[in-house]
Protein backbone atom coordinates (compact mmCIF):
# COMPACT_ATOMS: atom_id res chain seq x y z
CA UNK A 1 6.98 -3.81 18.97
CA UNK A 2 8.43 -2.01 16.00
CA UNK A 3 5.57 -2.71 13.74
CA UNK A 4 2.95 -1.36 16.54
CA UNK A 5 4.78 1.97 16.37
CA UNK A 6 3.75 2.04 12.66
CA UNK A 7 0.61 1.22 12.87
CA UNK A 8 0.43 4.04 15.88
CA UNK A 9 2.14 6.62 13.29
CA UNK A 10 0.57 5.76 10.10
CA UNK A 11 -2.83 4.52 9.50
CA UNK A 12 -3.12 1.78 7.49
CA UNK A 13 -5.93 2.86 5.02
CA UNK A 14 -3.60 5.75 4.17
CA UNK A 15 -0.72 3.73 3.36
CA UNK A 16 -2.79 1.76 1.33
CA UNK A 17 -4.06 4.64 -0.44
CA UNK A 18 -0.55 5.88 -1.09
CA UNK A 19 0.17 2.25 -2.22
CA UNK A 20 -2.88 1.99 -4.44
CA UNK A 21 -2.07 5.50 -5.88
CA UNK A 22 1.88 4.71 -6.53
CA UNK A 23 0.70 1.63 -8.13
CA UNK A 24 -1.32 3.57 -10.66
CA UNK A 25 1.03 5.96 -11.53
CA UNK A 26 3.84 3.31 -12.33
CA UNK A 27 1.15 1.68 -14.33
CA UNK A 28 -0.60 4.75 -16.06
CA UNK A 29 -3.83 4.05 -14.36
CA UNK A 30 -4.05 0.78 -15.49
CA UNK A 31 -4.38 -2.41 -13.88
CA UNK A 32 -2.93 -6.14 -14.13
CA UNK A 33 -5.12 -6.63 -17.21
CA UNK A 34 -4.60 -3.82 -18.84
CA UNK A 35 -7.88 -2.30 -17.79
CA UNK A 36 -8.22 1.59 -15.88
CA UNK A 37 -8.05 1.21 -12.37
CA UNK A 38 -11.15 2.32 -10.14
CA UNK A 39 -11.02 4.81 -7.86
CA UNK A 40 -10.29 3.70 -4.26
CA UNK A 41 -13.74 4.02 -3.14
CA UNK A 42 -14.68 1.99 -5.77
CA UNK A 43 -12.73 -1.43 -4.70
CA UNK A 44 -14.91 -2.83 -2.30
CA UNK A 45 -13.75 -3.85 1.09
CA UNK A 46 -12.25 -6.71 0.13
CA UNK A 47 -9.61 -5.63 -2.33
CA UNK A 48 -9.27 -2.46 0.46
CA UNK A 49 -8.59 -4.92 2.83
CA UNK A 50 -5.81 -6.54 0.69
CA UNK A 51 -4.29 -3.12 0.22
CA UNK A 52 -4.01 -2.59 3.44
CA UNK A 53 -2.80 -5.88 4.65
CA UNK A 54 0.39 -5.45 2.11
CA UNK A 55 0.94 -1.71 2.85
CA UNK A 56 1.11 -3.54 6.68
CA UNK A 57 3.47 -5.50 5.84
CA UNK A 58 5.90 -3.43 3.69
CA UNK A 59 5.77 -0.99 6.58
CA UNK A 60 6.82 -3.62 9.09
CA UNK A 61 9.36 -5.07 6.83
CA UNK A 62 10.82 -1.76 6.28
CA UNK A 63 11.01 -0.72 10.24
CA UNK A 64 12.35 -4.50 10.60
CA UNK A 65 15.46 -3.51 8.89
CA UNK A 66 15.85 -0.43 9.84
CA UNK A 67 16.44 0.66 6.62
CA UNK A 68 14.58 2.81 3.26
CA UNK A 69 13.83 1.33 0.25
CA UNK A 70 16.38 0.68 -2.32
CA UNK A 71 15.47 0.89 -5.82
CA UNK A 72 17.48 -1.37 -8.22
């Protein structure tokens, strides 16, 4: 029940957030097209959603191993 301790810890909107935001500053605030990213509250609930789901699973993934995140 690793991944259930996460989700107790951390909630998943706020990794999400933190995901969205990291994204943006790797990109310069742009995204996959090239375009400037909207703010957060600007996605819509579905691309929220999808932020969420992947910040889930990166969490999980990372308690999984038991490990941090290497960067190559």
């Amino acid at each position: 029940m690793a991944g259930a301790r996460v989700m107790a810890r951390h909630d998943p909107t706020d990794l999400a957030k933190a995901a969205y935001a990291a994204y943006g500053g790797a990109t310069g605030g742009k995204n996959f097209r090239g375009e400037p990213m909207p703010e957060w509250e600007d996605l819509g609930p579905k691309i929220q959603t999808a932020w969420e789901v992947a910040a889930e699973a990166v969490a999980r993934q990372i308690l999984r191993n038991g490990q941090g995140v290497r960067r190559g």
